[in-house]
Protein backbone atom coordinates (compact mmCIF):
# COMPACT_ATOMS: atom_id res chain seq x y z
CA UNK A 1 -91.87 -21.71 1.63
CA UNK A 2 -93.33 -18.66 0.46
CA UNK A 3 -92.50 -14.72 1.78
CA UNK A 4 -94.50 -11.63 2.48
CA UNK A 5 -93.06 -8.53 2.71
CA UNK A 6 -93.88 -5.17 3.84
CA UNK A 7 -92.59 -1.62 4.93
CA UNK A 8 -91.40 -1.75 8.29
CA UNK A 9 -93.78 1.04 8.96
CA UNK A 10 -96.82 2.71 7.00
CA UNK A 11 -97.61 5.85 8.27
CA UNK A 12 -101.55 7.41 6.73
CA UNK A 13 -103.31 9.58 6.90
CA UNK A 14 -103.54 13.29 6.64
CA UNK A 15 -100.60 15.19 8.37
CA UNK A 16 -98.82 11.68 8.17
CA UNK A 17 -95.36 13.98 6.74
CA UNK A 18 -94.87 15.43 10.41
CA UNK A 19 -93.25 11.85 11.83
CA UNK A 20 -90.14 13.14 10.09
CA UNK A 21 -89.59 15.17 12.96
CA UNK A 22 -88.95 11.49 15.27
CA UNK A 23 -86.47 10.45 12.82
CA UNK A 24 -82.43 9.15 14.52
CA UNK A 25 -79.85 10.08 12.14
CA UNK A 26 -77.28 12.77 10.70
CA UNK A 27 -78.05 12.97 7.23
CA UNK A 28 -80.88 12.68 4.79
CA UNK A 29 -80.69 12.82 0.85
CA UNK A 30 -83.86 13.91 -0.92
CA UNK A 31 -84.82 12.84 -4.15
CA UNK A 32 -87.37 14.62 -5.60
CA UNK A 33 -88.59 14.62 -9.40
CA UNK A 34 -89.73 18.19 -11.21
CA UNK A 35 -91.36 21.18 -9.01
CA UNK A 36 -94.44 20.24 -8.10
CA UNK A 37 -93.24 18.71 -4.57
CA UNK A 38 -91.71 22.34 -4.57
CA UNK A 39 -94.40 24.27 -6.18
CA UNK A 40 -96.85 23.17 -3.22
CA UNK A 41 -94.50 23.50 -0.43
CA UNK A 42 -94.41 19.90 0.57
CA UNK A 43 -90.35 19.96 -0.38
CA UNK A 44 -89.89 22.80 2.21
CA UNK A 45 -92.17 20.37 4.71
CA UNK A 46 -90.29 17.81 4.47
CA UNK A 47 -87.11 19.63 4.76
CA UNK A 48 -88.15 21.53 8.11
CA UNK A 49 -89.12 18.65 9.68
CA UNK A 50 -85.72 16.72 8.88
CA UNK A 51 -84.21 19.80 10.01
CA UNK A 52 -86.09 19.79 13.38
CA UNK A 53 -84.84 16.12 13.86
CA UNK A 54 -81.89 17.41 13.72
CA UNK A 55 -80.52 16.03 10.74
CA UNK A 56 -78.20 17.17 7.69
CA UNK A 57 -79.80 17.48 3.76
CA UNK A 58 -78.98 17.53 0.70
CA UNK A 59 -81.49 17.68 -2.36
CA UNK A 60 -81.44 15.82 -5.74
CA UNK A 61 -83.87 16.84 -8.09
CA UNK A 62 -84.86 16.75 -11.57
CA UNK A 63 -85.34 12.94 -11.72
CA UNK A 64 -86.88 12.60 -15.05
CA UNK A 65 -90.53 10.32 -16.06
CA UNK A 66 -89.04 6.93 -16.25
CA UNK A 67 -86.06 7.41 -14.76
CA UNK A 68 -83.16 6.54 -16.84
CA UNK A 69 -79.81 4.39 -16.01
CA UNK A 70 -77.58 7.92 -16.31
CA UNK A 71 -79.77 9.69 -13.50
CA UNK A 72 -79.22 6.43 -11.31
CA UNK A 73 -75.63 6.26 -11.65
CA UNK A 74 -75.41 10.33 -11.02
CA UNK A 75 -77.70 10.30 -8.12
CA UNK A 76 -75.19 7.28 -6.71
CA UNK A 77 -72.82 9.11 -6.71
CA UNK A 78 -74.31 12.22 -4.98
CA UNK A 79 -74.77 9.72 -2.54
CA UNK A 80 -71.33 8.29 -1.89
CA UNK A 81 -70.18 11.66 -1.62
CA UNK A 82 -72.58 12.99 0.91
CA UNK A 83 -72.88 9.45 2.75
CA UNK A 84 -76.58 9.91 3.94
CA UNK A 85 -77.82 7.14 6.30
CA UNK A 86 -80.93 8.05 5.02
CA UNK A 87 -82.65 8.12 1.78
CA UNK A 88 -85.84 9.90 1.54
CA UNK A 89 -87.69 9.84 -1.88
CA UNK A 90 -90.58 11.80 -2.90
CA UNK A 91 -93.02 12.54 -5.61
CA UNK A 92 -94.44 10.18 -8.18
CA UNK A 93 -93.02 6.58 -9.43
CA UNK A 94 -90.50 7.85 -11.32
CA UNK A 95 -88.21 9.24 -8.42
CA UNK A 96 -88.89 6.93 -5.79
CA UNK A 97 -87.98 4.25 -8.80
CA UNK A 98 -84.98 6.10 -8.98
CA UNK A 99 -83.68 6.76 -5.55
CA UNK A 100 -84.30 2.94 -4.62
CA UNK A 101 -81.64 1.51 -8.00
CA UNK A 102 -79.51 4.58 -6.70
CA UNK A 103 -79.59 3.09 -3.18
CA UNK A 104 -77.72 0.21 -4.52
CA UNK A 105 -75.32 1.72 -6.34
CA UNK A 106 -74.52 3.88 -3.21
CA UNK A 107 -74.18 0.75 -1.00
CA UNK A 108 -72.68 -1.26 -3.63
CA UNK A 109 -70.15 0.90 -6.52
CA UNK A 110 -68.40 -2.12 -7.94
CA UNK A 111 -71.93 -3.76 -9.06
CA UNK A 112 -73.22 -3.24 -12.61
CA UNK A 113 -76.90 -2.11 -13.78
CA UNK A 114 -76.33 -5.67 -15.41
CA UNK A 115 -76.70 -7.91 -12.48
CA UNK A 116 -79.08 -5.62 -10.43
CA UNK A 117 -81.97 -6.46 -13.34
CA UNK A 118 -81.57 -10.24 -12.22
CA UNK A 119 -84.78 -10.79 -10.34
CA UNK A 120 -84.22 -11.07 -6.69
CA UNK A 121 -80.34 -11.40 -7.40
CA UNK A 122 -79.06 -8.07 -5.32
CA UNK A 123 -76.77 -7.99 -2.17
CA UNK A 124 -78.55 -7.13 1.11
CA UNK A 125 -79.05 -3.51 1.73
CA UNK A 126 -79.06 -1.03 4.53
CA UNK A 127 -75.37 -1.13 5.07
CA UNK A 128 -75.28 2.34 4.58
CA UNK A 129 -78.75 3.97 4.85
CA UNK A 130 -82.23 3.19 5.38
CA UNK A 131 -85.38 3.96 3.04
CA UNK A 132 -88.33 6.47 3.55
CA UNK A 133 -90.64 6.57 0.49
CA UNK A 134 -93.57 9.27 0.22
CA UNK A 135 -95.79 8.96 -2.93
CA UNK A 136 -97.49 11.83 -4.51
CA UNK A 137 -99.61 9.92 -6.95
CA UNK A 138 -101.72 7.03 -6.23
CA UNK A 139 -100.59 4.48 -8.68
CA UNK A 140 -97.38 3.14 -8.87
CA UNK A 141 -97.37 2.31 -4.81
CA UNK A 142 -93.73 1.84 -4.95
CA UNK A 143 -93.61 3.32 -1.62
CA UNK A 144 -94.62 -0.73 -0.05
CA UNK A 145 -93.32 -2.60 -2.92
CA UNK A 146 -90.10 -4.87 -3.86
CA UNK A 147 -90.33 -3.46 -7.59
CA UNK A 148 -88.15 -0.26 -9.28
CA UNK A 149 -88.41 0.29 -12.96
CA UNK A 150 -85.46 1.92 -14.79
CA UNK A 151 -85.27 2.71 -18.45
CA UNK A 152 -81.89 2.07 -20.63
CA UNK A 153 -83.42 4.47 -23.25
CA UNK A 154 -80.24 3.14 -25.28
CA UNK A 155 -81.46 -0.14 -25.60
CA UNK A 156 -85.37 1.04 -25.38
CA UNK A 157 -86.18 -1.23 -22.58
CA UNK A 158 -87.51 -0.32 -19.10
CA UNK A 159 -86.58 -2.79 -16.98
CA UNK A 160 -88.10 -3.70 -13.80
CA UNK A 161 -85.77 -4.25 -10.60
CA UNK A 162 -87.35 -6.89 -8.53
CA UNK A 163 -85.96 -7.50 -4.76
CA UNK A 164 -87.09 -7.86 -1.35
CA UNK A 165 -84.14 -5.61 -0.44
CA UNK A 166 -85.58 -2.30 -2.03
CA UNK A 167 -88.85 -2.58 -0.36
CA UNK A 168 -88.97 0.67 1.67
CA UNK A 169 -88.18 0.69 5.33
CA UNK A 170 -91.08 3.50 5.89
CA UNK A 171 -93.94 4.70 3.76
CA UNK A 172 -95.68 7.77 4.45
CA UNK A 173 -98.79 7.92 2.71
CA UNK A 174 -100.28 11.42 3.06
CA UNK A 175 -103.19 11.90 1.14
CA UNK A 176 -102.83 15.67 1.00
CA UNK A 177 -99.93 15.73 -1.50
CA UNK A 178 -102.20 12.97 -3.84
CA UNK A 179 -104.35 16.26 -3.61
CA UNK A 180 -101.75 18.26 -6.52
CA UNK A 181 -102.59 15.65 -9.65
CA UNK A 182 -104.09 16.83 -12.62
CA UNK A 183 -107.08 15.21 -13.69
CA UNK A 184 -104.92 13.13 -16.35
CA UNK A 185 -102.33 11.56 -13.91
CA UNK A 186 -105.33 10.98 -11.58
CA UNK A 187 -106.96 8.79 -14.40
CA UNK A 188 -103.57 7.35 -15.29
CA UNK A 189 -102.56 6.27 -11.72
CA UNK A 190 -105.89 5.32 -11.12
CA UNK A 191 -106.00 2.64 -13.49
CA UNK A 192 -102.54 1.54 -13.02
CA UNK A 193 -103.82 0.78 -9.21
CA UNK A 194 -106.57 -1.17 -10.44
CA UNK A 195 -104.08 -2.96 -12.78
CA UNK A 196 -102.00 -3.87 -9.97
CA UNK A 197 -105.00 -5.62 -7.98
CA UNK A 198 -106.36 -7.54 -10.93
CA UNK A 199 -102.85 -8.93 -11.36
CA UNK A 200 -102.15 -9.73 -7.82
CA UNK A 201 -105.32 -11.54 -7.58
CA UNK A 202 -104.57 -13.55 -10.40
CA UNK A 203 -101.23 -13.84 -10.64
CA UNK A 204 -99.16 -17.14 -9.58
CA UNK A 205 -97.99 -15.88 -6.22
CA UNK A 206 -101.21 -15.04 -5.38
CA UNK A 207 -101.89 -16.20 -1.57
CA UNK A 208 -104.35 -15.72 1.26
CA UNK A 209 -102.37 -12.99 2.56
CA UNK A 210 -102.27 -10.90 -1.04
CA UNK A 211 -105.93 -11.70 -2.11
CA UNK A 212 -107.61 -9.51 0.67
CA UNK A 213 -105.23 -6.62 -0.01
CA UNK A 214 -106.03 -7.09 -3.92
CA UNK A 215 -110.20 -7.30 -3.38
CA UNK A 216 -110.00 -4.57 -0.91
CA UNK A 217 -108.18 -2.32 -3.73
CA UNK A 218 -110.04 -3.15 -6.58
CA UNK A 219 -114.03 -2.62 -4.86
CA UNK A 220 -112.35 1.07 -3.41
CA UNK A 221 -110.78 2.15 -7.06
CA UNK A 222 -114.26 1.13 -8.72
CA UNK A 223 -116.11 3.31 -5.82
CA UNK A 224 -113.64 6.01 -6.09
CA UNK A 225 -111.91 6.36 -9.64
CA UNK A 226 -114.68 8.47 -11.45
CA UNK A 227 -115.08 11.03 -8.84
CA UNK A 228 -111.26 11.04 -8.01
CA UNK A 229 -110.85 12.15 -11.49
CA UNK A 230 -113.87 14.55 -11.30
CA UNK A 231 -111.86 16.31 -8.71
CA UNK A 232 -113.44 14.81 -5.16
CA UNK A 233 -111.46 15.18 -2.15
CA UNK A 234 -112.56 12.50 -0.19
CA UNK A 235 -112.45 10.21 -3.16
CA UNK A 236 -109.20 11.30 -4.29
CA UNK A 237 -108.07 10.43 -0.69
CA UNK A 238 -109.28 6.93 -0.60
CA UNK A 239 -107.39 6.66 -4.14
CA UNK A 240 -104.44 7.23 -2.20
CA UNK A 241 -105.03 4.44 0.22
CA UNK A 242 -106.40 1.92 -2.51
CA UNK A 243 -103.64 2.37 -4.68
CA UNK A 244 -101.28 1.40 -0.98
CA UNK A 245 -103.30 -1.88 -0.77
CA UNK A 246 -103.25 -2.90 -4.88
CA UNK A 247 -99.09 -2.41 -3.93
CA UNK A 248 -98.80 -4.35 -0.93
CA UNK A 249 -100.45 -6.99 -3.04
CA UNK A 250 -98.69 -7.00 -5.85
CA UNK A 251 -95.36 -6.38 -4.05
CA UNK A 252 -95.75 -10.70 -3.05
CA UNK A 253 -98.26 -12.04 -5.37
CA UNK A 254 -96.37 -10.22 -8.34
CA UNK A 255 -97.66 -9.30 -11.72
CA UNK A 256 -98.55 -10.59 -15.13
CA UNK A 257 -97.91 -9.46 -19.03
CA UNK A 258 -100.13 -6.27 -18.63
CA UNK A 259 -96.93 -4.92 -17.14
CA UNK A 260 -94.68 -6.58 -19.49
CA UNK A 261 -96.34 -5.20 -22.42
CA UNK A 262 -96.87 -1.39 -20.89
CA UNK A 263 -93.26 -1.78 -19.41
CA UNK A 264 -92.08 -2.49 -23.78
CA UNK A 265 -94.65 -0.14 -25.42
CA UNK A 266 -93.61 2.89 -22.43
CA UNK A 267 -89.70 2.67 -23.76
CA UNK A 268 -90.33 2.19 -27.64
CA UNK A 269 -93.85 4.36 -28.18
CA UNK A 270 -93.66 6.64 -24.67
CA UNK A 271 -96.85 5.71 -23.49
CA UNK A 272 -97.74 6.25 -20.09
CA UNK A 273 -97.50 3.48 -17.77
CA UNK A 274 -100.26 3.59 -16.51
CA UNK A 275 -102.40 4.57 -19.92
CA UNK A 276 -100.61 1.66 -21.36
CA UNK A 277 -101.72 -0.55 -18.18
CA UNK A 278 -105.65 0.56 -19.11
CA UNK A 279 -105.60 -0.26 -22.71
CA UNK A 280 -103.96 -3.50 -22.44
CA UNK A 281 -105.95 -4.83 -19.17
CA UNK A 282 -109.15 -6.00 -21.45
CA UNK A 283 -107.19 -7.75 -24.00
CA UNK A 284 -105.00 -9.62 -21.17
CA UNK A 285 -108.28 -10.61 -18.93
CA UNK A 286 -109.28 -11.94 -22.77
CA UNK A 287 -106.46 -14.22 -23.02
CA UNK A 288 -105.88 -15.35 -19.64
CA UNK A 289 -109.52 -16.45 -18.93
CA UNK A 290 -109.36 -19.99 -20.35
CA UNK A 291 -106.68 -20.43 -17.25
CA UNK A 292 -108.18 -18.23 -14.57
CA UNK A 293 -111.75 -17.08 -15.51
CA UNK A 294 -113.22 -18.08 -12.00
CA UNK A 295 -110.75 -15.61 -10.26
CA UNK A 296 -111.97 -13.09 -12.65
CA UNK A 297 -115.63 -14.07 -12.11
CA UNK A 298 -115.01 -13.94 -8.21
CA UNK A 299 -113.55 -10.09 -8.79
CA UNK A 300 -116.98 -9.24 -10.86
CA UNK A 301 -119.29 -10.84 -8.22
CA UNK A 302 -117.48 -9.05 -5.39
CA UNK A 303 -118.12 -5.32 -7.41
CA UNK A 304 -121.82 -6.59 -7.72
CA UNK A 305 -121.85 -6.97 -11.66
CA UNK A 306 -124.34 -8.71 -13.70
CA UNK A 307 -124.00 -12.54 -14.75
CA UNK A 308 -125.02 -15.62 -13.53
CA UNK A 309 -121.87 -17.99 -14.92
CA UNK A 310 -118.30 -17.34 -14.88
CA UNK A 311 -118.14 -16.46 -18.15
CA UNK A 312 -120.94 -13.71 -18.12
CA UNK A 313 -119.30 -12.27 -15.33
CA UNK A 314 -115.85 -12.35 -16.85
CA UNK A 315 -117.31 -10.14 -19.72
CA UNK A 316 -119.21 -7.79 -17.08
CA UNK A 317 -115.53 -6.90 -15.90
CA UNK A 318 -114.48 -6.67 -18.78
CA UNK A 319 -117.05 -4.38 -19.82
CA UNK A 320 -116.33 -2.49 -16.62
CA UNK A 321 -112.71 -1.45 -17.24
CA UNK A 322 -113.43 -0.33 -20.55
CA UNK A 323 -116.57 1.65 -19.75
CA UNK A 324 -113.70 3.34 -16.98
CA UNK A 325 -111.61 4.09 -20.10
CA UNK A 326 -114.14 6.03 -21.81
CA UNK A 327 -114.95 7.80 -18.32
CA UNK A 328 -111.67 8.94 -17.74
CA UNK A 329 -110.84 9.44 -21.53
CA UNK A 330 -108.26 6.89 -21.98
CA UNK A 331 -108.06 5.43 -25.34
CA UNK A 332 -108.97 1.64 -26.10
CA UNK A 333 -105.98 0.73 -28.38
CA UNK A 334 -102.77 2.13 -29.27
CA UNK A 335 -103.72 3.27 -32.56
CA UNK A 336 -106.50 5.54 -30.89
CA UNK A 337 -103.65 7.04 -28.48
CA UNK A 338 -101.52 7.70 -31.63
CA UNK A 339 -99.10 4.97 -32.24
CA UNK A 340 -99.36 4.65 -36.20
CA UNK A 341 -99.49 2.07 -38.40
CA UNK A 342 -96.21 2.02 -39.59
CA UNK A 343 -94.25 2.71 -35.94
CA UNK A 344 -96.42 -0.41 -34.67
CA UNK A 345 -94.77 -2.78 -37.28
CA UNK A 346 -91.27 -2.12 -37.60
CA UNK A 347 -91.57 -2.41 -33.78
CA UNK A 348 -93.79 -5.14 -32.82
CA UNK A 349 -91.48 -7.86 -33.09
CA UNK A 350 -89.06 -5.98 -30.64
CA UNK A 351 -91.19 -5.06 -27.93
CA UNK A 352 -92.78 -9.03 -28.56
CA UNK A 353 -89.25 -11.01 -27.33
CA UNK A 354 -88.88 -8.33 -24.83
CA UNK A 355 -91.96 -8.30 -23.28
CA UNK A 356 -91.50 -12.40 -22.98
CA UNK A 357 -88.68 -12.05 -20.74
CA UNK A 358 -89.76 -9.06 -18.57
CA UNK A 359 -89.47 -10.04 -15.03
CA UNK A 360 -93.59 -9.63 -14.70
CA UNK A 361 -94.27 -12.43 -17.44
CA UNK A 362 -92.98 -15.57 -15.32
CA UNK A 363 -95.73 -14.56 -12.43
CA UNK A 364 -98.45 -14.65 -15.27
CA UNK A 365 -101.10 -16.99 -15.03
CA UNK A 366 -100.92 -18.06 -18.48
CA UNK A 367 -98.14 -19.11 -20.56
CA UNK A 368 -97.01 -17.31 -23.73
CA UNK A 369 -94.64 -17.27 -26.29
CA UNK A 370 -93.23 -14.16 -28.47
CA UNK A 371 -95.74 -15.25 -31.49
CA UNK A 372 -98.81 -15.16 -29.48
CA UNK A 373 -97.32 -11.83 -27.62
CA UNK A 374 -96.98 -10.37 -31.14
CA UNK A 375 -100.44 -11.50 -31.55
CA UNK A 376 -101.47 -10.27 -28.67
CA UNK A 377 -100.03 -7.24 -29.44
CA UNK A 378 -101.91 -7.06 -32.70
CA UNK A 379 -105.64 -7.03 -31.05
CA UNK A 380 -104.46 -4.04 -28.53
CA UNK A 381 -103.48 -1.99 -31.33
CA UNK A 382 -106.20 -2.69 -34.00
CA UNK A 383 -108.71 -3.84 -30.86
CA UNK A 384 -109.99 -6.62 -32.20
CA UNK A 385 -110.88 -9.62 -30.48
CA UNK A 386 -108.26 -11.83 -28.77
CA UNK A 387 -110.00 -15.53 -29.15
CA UNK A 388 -106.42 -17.41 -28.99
């Protein structure tokens, strides 16, 4: 028996922000990262309309890029304290990440960060509150997904949260605050989304119900991407909706070791997730072709690329993502984003055994062990050739 789920609700569009007003409840907690939700007045939005629903806030901000175990447990707390039966996250990733591993801290105080990184392991939620997730970026799509990533910057490991239960009860995905990214994060996201769909469709939940969602994604980041970065409207608006789909996929067909490896490399070398995601996508397509090639073929002759077998079409997509690198000026290894020589060693045996039991690895399509990972490893940082 196999599962698929989504959001209770998806609200799009532009304006989509003003169904806060319909909301039931007494008391919303907002969880918002640095200013920019505040700098552009969505935080104030979003604040009014609660307020015309008639319904209590209380605002915790300052949730840091990958959002660390300490900001979890804090913002938990906050919780408790204030006993919201709502939690309404906003911003990039990072704090609607946050807000959903704080959720089950809030419902649940006796359980440890410990168990909650056991895939699909946590108690059911909405004892206490429900969920309302609006992104900012158009990348991450945590807004429809099952997925949270914490860091233990202790231990330098992110660690993805996996469970049906944190899966948003409502998504509002209003393309206007996607409309605030620098041209950087727009690349970044961008290719993070496209990550996310290439997975999906490959991965080994992968079903009839996640391969539309994936295709769909992938054909509207390659239309859009370029002049979403270029500073587009309307693209950067369909970037916003693409990015939805890619998650929605990926939320029940899961992942593969691109995210493993970004997911290591982010908490050791501080990449950006999705930077890391774009330099390690070519390289993993590489190695996972002797297993899957004609899914990858199938992606290639759906974007209209050249080639006439499987193979030649494989290497068009290929070819594609990387010529999107050098569009959007994202490096093609980790040496050329500035990981040296000597950082890369002493750590790529560490971020190797790590990156083998990430939660993402198990949905891969290929197997691997830590030796080929460290391999593997070894072609994204030099970029040479992975023929393993």
């Amino acid at each position: 028996m196999a599962r698929f789920t989504l959001p209770r609700d998806i609200y799009h569009g532009q304006g989509s922000l003003e169904v806060l007003k319909t909301l039931k409840g007494k008391r919303a907690i907002i969880v918002v990262g640095g200013g920019s939700m505040k700098k552009f007045g969505f935080l104030e939005k979003v604040e009014n309309y609660l307020r015309e629903a008639g319904i209590e806030t209380i605002l915790f901000e300052g949730v840091e890029p990958d959002p660390s175990v300490e900001t979890v447990m804090k913002g938990a707390q906050v919780m408790r304290e204030f006993e919201p039966d709502w939690i309404v996250a906003m911003g990039g990733g990072s704090p609607i990440d946050a807000a959903k591993a704080m959720w089950i801290f809030y419902e649940y105080p006796d359980f440890t960060f410990e168990q909650a990184v056991v895939p699909f392991g946590l108690p059911e939620l909405r004892q206490k509150a429900k969920f309302i997730a609006i992104p900012s970026t158009s990348g991450t799509a945590t807004e429809v997904t099952a997925f949270s990533v914490i860091t233990d910057y202790k231990a330098k490991i992110k660690y993805p949260l996996a469970d049906f239960n944190i899966t948003p009860d409502i998504a509002i995905v209003d393309p206007d605050l996607a409309q605030t990214m620098p041209a950087k994060l727009v690349a970044h996201t961008g290719m993070d989304a496209l990550t996310h769909a290439i997975e999906a469709y490959t991965a080994s939940l992968k079903s009839n119900f996640s391969d539309p969602l994936a295709m769909r994604a992938i054909e509207m980041v390659q239309e859009n991407i370029v002049k979403s970065f270029e500073g587009d409207v309307e693209a950067r608006n369909l970037m916003h909706e693409a990015q939805c789909l890619a998650g929605m996929a990926f939320s029940n067909a899961l992942l593969g070791i691109v995210h493993s490896m970004a997911h290591k490399t982010g908490a050791v070398f501080h990449i950006p997730h999705g930077c890391a995601n774009a330099i390690f996508l070519p390289y993993v397509i590489e190695y996972n072709r002797v297993v899957c090639e004609d899914r990858y073929a199938n992606i290639a002759r759906t974007l209209g690329l050249k080639g006439q077998t499987d193979a030649e079409l494989t290497d068009s997509l290929i070819e594609m993502i990387n010529d999107l690198n050098t569009k959007l000026n994202i490096p093609h290894t980790m040496k050329e984003y500035g990981v040296t020589e000597e950082d890369f060693k002493a750590n790529v045996e560490f971020i190797s055994k790590n990156a083998i039991i990430d939660a993402c690895t198990g949905s891969s399509p290929r197997e691997i062990d830590a030796k080929t990972m460290e391999k593997l490893f070894e072609c994204t940082f030099y970029g040479t050739k992975v023929n393993f």
